[in-house]
N, C-alpha and C. Protein backbone atom coordinates (compact mmCIF):
# COMPACT_ATOMS: atom_id res chain seq x y z
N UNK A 1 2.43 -19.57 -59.84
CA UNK A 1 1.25 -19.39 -59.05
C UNK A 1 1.40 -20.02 -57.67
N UNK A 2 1.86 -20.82 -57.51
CA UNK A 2 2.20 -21.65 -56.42
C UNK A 2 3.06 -21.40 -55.84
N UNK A 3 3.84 -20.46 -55.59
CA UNK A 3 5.05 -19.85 -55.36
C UNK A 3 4.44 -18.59 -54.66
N UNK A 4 4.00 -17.82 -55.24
CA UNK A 4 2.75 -16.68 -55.04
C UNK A 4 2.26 -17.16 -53.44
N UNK A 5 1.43 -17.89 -53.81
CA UNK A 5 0.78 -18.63 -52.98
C UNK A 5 1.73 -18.90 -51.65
N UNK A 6 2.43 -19.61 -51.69
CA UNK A 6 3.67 -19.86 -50.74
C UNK A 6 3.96 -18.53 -49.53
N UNK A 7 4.26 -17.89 -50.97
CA UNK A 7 4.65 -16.33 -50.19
C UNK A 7 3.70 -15.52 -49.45
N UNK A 8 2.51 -15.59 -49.99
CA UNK A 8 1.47 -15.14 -49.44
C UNK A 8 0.82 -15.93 -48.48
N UNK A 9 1.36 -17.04 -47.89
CA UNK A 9 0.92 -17.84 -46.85
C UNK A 9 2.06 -17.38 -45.49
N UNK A 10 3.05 -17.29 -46.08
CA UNK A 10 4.15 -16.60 -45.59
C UNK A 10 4.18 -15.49 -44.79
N UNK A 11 3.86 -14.75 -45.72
CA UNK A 11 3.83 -13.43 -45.15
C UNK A 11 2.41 -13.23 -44.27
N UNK A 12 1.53 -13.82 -44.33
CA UNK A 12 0.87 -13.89 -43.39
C UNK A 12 0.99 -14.51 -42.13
N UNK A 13 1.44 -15.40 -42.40
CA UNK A 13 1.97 -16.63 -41.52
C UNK A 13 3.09 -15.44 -40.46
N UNK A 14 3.94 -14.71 -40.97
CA UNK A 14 4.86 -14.05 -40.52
C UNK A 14 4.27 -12.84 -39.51
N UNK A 15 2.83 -12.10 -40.58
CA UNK A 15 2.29 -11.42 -39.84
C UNK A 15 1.61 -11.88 -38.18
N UNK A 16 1.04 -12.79 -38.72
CA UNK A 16 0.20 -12.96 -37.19
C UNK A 16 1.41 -13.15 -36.41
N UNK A 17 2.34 -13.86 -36.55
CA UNK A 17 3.69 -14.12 -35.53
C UNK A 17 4.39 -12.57 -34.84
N UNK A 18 4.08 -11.98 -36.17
CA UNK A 18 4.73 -10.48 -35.21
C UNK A 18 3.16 -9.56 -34.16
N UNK A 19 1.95 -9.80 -34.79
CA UNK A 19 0.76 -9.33 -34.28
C UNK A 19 0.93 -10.17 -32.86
N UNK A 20 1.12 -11.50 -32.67
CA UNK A 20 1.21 -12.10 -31.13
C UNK A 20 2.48 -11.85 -30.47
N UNK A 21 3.62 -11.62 -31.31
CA UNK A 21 4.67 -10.82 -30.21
C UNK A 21 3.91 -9.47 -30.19
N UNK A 22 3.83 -9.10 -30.54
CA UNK A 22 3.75 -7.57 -30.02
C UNK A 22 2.84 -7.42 -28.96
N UNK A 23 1.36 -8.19 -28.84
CA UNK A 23 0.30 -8.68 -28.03
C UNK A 23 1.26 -9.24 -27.07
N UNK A 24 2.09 -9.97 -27.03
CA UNK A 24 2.83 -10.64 -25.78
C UNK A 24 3.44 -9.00 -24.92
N UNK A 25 4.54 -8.60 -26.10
CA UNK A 25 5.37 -8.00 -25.33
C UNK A 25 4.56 -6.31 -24.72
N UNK A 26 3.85 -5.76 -25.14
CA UNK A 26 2.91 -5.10 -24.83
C UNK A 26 1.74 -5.17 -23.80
N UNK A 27 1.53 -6.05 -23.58
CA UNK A 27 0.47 -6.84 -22.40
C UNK A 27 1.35 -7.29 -21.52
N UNK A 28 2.88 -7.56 -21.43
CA UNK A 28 3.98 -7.81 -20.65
C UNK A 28 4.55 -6.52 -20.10
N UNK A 29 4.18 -5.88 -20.95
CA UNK A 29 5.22 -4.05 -20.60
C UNK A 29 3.86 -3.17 -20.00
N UNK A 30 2.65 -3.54 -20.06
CA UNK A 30 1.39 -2.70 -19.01
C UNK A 30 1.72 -3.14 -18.67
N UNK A 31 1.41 -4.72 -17.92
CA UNK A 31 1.35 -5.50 -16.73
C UNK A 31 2.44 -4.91 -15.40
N UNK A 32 3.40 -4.76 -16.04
CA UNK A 32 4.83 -4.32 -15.37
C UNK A 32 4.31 -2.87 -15.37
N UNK A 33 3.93 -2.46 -16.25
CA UNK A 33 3.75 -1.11 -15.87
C UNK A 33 3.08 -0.64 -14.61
N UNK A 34 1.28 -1.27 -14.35
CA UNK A 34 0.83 -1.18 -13.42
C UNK A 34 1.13 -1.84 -12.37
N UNK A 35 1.61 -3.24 -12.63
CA UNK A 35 2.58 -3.78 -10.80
C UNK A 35 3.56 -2.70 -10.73
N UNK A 36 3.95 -1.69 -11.00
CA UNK A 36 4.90 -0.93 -10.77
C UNK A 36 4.15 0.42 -9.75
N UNK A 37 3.21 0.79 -10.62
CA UNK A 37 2.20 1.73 -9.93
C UNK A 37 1.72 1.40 -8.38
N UNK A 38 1.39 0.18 -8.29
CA UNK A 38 0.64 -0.26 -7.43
C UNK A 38 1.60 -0.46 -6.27
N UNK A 39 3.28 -0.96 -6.61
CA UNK A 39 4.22 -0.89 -5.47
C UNK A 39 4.60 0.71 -5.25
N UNK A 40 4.25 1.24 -6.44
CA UNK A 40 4.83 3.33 -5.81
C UNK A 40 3.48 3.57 -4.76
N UNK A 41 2.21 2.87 -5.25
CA UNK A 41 1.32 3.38 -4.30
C UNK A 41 1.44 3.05 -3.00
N UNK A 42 2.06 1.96 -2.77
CA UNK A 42 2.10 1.30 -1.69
C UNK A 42 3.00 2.12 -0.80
N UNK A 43 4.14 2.45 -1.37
CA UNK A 43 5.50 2.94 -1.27
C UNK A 43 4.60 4.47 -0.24
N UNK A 44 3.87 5.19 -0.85
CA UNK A 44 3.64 6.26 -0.29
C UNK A 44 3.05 5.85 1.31
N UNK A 45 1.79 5.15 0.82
CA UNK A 45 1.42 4.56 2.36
C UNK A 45 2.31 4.39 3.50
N UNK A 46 3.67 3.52 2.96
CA UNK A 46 4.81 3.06 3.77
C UNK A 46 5.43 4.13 4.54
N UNK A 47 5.22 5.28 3.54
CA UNK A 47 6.18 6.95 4.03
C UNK A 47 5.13 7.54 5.28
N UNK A 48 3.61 7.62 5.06
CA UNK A 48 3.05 8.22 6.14
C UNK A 48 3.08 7.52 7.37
N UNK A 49 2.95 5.93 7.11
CA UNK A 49 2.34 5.23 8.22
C UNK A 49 4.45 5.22 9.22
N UNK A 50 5.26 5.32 8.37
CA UNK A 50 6.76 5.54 8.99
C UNK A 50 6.96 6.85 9.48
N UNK A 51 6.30 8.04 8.98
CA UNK A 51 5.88 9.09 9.59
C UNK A 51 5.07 8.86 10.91
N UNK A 52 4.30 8.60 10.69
CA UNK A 52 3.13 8.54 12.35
C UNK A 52 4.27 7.26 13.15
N UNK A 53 4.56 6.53 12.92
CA UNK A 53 5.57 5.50 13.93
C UNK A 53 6.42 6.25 14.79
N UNK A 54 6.55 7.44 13.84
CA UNK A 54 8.15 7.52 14.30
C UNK A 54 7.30 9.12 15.48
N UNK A 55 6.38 9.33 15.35
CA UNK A 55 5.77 10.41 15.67
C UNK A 55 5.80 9.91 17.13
N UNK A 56 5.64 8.75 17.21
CA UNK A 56 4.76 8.05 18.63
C UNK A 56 5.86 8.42 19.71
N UNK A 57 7.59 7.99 19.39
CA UNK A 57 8.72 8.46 20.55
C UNK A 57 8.37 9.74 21.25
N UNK A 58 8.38 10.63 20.08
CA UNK A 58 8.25 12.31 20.92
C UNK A 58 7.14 12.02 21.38
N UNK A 59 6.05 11.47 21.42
CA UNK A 59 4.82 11.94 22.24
C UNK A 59 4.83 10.95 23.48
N UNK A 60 5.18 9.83 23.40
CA UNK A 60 5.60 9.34 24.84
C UNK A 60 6.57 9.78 25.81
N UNK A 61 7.68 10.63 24.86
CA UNK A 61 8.36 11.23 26.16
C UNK A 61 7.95 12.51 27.03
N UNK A 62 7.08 13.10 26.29
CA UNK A 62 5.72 13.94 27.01
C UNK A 62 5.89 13.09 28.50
N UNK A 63 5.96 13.75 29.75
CA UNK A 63 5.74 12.61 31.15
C UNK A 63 4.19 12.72 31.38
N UNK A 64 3.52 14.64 31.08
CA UNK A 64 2.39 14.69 31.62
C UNK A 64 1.32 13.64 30.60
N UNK A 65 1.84 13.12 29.40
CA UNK A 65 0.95 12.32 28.53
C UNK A 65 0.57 11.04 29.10
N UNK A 66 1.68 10.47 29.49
CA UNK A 66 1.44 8.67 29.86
C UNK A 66 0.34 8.72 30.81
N UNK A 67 0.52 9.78 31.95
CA UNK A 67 -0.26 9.70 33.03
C UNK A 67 -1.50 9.52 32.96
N UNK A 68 -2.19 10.12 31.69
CA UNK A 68 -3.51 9.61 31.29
C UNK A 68 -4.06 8.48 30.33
N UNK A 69 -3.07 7.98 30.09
CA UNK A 69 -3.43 6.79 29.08
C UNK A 69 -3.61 5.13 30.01
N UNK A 70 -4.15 4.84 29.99
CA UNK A 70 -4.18 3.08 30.14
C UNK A 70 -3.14 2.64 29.66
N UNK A 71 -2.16 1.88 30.17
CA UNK A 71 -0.75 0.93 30.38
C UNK A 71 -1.31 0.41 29.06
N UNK A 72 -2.22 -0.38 28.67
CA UNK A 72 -2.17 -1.48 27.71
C UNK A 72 -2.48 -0.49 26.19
N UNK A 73 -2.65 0.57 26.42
CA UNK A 73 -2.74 0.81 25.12
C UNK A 73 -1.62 1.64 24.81
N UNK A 74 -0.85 2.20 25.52
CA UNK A 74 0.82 2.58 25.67
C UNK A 74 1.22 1.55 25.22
N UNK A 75 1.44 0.34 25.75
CA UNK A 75 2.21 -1.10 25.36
C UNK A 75 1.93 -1.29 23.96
N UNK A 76 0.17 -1.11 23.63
CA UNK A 76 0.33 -1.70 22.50
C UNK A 76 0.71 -0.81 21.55
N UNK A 77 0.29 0.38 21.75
CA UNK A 77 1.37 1.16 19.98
C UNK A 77 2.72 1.16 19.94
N UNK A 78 3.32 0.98 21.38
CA UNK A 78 5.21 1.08 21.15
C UNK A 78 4.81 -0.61 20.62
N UNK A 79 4.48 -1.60 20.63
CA UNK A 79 3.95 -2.93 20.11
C UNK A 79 3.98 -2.83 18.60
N UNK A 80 2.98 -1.94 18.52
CA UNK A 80 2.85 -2.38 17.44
C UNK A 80 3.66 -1.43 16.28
N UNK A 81 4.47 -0.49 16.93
CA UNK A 81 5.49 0.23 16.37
C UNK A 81 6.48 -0.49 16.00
N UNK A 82 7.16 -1.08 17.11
CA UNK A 82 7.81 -2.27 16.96
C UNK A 82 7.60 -3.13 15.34
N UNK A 83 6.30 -3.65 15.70
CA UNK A 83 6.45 -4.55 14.56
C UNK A 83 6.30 -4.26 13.35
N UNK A 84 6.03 -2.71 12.84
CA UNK A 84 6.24 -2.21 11.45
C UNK A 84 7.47 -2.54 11.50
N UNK A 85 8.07 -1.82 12.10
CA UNK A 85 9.79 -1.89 11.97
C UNK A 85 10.41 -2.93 11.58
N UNK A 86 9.64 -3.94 11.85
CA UNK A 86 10.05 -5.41 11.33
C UNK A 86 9.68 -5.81 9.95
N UNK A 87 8.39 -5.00 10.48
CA UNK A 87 7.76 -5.29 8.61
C UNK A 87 8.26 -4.44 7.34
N UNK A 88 8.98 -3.93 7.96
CA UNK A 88 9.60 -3.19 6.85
C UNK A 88 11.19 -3.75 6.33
N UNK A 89 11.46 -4.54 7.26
CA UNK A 89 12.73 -4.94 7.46
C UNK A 89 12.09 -6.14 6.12
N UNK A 90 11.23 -7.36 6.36
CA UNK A 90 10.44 -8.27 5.85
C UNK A 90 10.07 -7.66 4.55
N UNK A 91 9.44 -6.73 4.29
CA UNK A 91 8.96 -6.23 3.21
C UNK A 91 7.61 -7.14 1.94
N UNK A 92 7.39 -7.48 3.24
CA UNK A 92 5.70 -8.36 3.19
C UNK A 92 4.72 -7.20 3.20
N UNK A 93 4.41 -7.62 1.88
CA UNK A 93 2.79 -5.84 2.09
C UNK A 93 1.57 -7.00 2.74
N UNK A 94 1.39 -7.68 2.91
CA UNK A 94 0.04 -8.05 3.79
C UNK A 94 0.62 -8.18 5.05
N UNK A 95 1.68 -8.25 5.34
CA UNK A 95 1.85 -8.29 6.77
C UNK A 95 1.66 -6.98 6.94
N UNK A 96 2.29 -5.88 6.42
CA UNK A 96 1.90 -4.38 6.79
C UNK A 96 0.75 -3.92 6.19
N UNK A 97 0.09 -4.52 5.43
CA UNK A 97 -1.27 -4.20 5.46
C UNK A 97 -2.13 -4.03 6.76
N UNK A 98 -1.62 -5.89 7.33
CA UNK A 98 -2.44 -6.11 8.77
C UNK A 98 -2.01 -5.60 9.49
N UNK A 99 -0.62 -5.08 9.46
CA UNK A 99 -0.28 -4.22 10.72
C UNK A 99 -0.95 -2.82 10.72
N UNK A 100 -0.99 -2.11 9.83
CA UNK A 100 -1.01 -0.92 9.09
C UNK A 100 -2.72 -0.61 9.88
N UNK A 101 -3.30 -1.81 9.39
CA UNK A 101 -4.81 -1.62 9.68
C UNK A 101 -5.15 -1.73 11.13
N UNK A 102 -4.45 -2.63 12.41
CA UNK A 102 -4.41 -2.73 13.70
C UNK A 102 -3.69 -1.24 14.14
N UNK A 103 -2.68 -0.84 13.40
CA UNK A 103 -2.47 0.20 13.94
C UNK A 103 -2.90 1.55 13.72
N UNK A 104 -3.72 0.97 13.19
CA UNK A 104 -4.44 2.37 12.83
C UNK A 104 -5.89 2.47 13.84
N UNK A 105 -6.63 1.30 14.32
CA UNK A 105 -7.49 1.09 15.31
C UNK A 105 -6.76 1.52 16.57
N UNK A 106 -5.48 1.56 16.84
CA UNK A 106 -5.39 1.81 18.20
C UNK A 106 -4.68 3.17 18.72
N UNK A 107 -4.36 3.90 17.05
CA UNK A 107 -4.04 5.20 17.23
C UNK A 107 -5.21 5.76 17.13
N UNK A 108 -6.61 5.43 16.47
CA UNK A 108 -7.89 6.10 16.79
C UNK A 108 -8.57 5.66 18.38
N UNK A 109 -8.47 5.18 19.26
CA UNK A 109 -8.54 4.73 20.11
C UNK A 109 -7.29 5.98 20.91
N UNK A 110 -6.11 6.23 20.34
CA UNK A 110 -5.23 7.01 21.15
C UNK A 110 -5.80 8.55 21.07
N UNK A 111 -6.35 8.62 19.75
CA UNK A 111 -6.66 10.23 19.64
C UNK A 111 -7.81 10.47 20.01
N UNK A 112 -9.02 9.16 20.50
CA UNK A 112 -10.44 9.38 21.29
C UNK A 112 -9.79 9.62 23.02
N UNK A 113 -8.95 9.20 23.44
CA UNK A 113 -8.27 9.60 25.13
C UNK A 113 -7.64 11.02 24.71
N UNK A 114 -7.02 11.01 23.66
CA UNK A 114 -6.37 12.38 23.86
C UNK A 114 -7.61 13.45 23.48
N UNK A 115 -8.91 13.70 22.70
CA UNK A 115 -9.65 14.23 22.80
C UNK A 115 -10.61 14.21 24.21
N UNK A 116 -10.46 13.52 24.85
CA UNK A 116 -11.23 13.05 26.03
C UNK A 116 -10.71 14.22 27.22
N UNK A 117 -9.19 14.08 27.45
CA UNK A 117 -8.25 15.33 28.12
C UNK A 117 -8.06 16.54 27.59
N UNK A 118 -8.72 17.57 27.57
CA UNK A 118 -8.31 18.35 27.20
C UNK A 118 -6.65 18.89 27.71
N UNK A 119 -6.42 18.47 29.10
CA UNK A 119 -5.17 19.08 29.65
C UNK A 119 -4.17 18.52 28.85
N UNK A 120 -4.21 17.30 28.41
CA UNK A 120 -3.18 16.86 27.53
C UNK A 120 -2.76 17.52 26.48
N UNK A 121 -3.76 18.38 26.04
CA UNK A 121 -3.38 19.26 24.57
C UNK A 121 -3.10 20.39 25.26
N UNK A 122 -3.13 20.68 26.20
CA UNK A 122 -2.47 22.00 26.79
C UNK A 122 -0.76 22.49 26.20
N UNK A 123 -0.25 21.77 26.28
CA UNK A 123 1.16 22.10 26.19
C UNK A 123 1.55 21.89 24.45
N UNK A 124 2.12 23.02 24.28
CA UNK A 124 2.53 23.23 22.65
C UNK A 124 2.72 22.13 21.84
N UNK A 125 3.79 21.29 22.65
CA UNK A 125 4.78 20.05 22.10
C UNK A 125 3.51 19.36 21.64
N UNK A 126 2.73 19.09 22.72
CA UNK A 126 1.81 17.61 22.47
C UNK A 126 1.02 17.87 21.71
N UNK A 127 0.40 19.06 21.71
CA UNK A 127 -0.42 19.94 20.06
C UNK A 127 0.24 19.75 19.26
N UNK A 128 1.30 19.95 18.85
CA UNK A 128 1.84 19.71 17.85
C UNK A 128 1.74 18.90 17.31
N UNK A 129 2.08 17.93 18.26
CA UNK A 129 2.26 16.24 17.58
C UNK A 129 1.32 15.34 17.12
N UNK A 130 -0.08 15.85 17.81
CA UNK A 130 -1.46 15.59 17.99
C UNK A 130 -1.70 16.12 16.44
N UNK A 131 -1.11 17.27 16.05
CA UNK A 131 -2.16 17.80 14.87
C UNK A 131 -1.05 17.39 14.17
N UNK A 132 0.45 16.56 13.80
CA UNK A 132 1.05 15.97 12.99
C UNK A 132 0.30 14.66 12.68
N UNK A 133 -0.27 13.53 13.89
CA UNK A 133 -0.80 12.56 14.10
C UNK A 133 -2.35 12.75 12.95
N UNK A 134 -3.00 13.72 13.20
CA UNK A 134 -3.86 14.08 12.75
C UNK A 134 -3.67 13.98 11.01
N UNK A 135 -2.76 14.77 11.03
CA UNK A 135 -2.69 14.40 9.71
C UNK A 135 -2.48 13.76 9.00
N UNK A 136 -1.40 12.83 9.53
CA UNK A 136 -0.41 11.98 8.97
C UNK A 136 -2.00 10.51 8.80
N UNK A 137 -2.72 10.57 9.51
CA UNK A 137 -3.54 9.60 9.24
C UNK A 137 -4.46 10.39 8.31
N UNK A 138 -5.43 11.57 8.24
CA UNK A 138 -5.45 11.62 6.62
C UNK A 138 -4.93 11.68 5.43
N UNK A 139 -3.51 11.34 5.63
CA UNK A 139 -2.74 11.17 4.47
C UNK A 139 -2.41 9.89 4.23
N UNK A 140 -2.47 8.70 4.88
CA UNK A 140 -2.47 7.82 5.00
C UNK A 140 -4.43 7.45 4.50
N UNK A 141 -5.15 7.62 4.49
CA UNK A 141 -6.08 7.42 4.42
C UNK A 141 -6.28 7.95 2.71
N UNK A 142 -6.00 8.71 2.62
CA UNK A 142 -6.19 9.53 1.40
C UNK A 142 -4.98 8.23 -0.01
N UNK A 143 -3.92 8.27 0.96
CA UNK A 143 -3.14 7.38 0.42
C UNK A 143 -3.52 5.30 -0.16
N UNK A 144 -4.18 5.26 0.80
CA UNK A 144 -5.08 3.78 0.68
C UNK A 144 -6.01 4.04 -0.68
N UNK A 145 -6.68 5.06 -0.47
CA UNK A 145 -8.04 5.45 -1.90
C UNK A 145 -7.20 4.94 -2.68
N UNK A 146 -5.77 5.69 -3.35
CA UNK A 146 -4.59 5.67 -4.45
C UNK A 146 -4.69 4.51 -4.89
N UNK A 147 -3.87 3.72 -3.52
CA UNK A 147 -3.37 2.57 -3.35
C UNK A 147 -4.49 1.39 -4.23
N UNK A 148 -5.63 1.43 -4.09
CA UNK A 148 -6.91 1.00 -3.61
C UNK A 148 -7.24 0.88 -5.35
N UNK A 149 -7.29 2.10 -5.62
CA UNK A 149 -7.52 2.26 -7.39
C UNK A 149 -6.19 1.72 -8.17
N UNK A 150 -4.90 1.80 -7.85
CA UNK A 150 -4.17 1.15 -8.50
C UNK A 150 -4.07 -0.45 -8.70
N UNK A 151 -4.44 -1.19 -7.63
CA UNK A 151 -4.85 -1.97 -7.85
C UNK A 151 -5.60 -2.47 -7.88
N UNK A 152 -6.90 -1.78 -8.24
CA UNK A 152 -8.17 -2.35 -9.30
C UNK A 152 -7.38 -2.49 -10.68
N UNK A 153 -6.43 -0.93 -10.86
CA UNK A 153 -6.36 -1.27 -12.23
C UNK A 153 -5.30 -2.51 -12.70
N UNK A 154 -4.57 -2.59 -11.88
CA UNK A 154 -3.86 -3.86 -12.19
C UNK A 154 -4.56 -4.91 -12.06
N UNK A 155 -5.33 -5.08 -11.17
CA UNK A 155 -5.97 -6.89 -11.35
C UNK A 155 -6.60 -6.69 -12.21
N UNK A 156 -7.64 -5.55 -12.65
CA UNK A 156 -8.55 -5.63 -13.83
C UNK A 156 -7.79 -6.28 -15.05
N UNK A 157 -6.51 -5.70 -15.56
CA UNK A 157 -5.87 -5.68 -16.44
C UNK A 157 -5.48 -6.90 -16.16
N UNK A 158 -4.90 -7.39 -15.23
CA UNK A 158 -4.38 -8.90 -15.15
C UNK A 158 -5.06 -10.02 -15.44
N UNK A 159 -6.55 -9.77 -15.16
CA UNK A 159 -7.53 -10.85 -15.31
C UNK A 159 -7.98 -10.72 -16.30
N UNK A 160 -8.04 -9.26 -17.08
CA UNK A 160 -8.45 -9.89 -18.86
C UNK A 160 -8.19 -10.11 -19.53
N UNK A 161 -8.45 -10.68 -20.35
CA UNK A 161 -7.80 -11.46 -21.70
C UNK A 161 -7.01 -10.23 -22.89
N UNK A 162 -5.69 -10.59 -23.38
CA UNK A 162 -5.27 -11.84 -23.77
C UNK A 162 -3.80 -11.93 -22.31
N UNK A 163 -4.23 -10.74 -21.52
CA UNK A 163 -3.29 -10.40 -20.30
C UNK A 163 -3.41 -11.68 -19.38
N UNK A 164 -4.68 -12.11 -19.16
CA UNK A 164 -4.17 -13.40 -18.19
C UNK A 164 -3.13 -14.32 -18.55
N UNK A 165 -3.47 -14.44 -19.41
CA UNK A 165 -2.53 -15.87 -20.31
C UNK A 165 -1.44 -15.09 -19.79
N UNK A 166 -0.83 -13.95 -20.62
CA UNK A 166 0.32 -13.15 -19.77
C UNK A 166 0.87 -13.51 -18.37
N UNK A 167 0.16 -12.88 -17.84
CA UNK A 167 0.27 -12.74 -16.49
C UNK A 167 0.45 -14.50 -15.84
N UNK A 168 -0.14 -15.01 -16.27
CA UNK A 168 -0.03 -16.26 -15.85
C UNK A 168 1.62 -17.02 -15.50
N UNK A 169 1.51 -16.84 -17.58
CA UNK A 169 3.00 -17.07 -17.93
C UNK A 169 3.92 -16.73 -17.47
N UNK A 170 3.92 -15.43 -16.96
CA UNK A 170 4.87 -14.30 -16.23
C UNK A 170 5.43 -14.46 -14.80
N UNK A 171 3.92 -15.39 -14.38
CA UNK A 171 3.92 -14.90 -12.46
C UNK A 171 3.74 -13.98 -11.92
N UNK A 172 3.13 -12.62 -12.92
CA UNK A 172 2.49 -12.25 -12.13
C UNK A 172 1.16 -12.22 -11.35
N UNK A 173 0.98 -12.40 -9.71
CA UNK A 173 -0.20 -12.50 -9.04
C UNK A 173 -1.25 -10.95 -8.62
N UNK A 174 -2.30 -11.54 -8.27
CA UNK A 174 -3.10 -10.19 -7.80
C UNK A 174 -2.32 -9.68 -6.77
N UNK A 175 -2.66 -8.10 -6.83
CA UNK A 175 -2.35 -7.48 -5.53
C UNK A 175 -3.73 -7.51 -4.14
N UNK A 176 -3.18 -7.03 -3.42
CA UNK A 176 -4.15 -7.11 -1.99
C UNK A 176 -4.61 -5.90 -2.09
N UNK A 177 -5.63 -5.83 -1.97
CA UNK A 177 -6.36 -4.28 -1.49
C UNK A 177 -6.40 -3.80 -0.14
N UNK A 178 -6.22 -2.89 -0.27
CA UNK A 178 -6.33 -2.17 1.48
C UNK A 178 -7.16 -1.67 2.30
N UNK A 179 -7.52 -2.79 2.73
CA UNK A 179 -8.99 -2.53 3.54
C UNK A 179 -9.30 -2.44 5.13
N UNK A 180 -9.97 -1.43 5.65
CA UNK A 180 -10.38 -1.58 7.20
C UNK A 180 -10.82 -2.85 7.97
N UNK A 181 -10.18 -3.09 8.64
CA UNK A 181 -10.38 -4.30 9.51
C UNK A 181 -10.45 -5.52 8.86
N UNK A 182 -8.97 -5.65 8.00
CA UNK A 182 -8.79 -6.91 7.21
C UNK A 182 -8.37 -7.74 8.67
């Protein structure tokens, strides 16, 4: 009887030990799952907003373009073109968050002057590039929503139980959300 007993303390004893690995390694394999999501979401952002950067050369070498823009806001998007380039080099997402979000204020600021001229959209090239620009920021925009819901679902998941303890243990931290005029 006591033996019985033994075994049947055992095998329970054994059970809960495999019920909390599996709770470990399962709440370890989402966790990773959605920090994974949340860097592909990011990843897309990275592709439009390197799209519109790279958009900005051809439209400054336009000569009839500069002529209507203000010096300081020329300076500042080859500026702040510049410093994606760095941030990508770095591969800091809040630094390109904050860049991401400044440069996105001063390419809307670029496409209120270029709506302002109509002569500027005269010529094919600069239409073009204007309605690439155009887009490339609702795709970028459309891309943040993504971004935005993936990591709800990861912090959600990170912060509830028995995943914090996880996550804790793990290192993994919250992600940043992507917000206007962080």
């Amino acid at each position: 009887m006591v033996e019985k007993k033994g075994l049947i303390v055992g095998i329970v004893a054994l059970a809960v030990i495999v019920v909390l690995l599996l709770t470990i390694v399962l709440s370890y394999n989402s966790l990773v799952s959605k920090d994974q999501n949340v860097n592909n979401k990011w990843s897309n952002i990275e592709v439009e907003i390197q799209r519109q950067v790279d958009l900005i050369p051809q439209l400054m070498q336009q000569e009839n373009v500069s002529m209507y823009f203000e010096q300081g806001l020329l300076e500042n998007i080859t500026s702040l073109r510049t410093q994606w380039l760095n941030t990508m080099a770095d591969r800091s997402v809040n630094e390109q968050v904050n860049f991401s979000t400044e440069f996105m204020v001063q390419m809307g600021a670029f496409m209120s002057v270029v709506e302002s001229y109509p002569a500027i959209q005269s010529t094919d090239t600069i239409r073009d590039i204007i309605v690439e620009l155009e887009g490339t920021q609702n795709r970028i925009a459309a891309a943040r929503i993504f971004y935005n819901d993936a990591v709800n679902e990861y912090n959600t998941a990170m912060l509830s139980f028995p995943n914090n303890m996880i996550a804790g243990t793990f290192g993994f931290e919250e992600a940043s959300y992507f917000q206007q005029g962080q």
